[in-house]
Protein backbone atom coordinates (compact mmCIF):
# COMPACT_ATOMS: atom_id res chain seq x y z
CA UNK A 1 85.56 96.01 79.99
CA UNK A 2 88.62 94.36 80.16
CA UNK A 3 90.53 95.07 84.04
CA UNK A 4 94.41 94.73 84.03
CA UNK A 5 95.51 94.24 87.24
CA UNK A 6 98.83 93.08 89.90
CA UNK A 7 98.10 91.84 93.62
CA UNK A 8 100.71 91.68 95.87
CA UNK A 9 100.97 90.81 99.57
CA UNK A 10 101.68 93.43 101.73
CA UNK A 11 105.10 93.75 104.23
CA UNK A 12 104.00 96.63 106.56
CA UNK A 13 101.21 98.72 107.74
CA UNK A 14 103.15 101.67 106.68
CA UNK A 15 100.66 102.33 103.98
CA UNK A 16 97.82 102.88 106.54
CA UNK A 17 99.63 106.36 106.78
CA UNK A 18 99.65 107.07 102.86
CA UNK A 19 95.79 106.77 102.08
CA UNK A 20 93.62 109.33 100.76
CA UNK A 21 90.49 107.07 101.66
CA UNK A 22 89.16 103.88 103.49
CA UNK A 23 86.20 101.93 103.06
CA UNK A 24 84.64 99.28 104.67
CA UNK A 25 83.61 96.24 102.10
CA UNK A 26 81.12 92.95 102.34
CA UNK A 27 81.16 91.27 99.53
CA UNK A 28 80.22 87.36 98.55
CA UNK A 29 79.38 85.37 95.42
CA UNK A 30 76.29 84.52 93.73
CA UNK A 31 78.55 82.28 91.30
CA UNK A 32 82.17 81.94 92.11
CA UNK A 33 83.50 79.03 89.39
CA UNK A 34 86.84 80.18 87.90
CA UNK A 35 85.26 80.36 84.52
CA UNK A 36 83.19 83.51 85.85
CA UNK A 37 82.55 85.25 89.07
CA UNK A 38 79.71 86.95 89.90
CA UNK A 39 79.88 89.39 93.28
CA UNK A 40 77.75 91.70 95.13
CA UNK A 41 79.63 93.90 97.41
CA UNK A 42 78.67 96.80 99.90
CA UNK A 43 81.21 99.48 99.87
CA UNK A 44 80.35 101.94 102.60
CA UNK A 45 77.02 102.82 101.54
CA UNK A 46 76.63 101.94 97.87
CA UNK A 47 76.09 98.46 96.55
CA UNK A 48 77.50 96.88 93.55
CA UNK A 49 77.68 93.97 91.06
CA UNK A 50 80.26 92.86 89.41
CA UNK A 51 80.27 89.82 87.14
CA UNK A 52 84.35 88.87 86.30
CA UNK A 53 85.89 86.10 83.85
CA UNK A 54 88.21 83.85 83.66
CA UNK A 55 92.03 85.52 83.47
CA UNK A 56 94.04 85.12 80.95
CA UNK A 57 97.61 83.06 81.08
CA UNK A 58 99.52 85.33 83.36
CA UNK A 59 96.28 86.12 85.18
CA UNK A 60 96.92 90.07 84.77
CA UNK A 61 93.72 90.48 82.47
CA UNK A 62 89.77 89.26 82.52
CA UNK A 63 86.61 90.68 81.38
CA UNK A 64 84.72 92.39 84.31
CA UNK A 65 81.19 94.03 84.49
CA UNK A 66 80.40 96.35 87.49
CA UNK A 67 76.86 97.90 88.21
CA UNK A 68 76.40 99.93 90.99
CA UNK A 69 73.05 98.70 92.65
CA UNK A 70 71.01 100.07 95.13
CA UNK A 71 72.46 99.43 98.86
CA UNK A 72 69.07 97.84 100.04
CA UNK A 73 69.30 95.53 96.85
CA UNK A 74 73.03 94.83 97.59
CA UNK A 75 71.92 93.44 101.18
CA UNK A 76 69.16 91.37 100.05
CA UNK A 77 71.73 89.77 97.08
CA UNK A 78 74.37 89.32 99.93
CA UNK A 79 71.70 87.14 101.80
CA UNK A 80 71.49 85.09 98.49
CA UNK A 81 75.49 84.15 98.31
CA UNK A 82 77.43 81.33 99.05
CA UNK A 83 78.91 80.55 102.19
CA UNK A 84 82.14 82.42 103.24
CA UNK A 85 81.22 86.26 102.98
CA UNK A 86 84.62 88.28 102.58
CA UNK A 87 84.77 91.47 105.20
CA UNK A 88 87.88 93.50 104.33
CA UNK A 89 88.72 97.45 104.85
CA UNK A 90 90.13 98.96 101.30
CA UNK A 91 92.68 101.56 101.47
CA UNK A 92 93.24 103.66 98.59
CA UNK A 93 96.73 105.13 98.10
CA UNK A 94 98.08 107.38 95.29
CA UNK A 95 102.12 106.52 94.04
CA UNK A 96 102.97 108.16 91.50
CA UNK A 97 100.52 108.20 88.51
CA UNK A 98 98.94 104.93 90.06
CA UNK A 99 95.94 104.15 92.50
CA UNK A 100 96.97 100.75 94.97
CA UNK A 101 94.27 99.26 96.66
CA UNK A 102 95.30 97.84 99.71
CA UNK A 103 92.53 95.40 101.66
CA UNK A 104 92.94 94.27 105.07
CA UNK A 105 90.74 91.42 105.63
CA UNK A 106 88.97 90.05 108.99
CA UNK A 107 87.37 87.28 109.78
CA UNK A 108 88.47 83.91 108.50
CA UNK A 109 91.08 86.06 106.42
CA UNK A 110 92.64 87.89 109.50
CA UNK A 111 96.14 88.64 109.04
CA UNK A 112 96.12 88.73 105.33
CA UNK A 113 96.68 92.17 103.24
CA UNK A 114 97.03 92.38 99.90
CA UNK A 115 97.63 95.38 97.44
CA UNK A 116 96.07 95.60 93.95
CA UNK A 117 97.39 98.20 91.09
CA UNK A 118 95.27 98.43 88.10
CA UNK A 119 97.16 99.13 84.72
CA UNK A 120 96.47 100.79 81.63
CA UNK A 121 98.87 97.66 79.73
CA UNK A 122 100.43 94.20 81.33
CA UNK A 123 103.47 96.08 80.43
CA UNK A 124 102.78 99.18 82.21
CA UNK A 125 105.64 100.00 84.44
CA UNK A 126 104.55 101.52 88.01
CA UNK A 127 106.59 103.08 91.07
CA UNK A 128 106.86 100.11 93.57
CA UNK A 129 106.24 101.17 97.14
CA UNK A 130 108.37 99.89 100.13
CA UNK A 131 105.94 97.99 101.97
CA UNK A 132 104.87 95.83 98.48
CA UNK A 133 105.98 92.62 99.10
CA UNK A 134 105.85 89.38 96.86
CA UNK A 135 103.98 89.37 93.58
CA UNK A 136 100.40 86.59 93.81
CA UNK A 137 98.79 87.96 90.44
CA UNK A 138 98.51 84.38 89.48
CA UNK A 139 98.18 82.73 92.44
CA UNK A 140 94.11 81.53 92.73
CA UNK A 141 94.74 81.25 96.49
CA UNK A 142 94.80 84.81 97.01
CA UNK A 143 91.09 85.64 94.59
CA UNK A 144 88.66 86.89 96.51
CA UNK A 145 86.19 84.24 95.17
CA UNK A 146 88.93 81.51 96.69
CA UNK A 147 89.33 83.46 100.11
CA UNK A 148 85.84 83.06 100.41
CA UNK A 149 85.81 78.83 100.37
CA UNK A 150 89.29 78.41 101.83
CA UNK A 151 90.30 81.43 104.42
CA UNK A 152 93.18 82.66 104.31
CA UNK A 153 93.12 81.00 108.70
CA UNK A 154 93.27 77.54 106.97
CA UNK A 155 96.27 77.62 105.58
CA UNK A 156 98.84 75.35 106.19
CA UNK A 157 101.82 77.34 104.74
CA UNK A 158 101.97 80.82 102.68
């Protein structure tokens, strides 16, 4: 129950070309406090919810607790979260003997992409693809749960 992962901002919409799947995402917070999250997101047409903790030092590792729900469930909990619902489009591309997420967000997060690469270790080494650009991991800025009450449109510099 513990996720290790890396987010990185993206360079290029080259990887657009390299997925194996896309899916649309909703997703907001019942409880978004950096001691724990807790999110209900609509992926397609399944519903989940996911309750996440506070990461550790380098911000590569945190407990997290995913349920799939029931879609109509998932919609009524969405109506239930804070302000600033996050609309994204996940793209899911294989390198090498890893899975990157890439999201595309809309909305008060146009224009920001990030790519996330879940390890097996903090150490685990990983084939870097061209269009991965800077390394955020521990930047709180680019959370979800933060992109929800300060969009990513707000920013004064990046």
């Amino acid at each position: 129950m513990i996720e290790i992962e890396r987010k990185f901002l993206v360079t290029s919409d080259s990887y657009k070309t390299m997925a194996f799947a896309h899916h649309e995402i909703a997703q907001g917070y019942l409880n978004s406090t950096p001691e724990r999250t807790v999110r209900v997101r609509i992926k397609g047409n399944k519903g989940y919810l996911t309750i996440k903790g506070k990461g550790n030092e380098s911000g590569m590792s945190r407990f997290e607790w995913e349920k799939e729900i029931e879609l109509s469930e998932a919609k009524s909990l969405l109506e239930l979260c804070e302000i600033g619902v996050i609309s994204k489009t996940r793209y899911e591309i294989k390198i090498g003997n890893h899975i990157f997420e890439v999201d595309e967000f809309y909305g008060e997060n146009e224009g920001l992409i990030i790519a996330e690469i879940e390890l097996q270790s903090e150490i685990d080494s990983f084939e870097k693809p061209t269009w991965l650009g800077a390394e955020v991991t521990n930047d709180e800025r680019y959370y979800n749960s933060f992109l929800s009450k300060n969009p990513f449109k707000n920013w004064r510099e990046v």
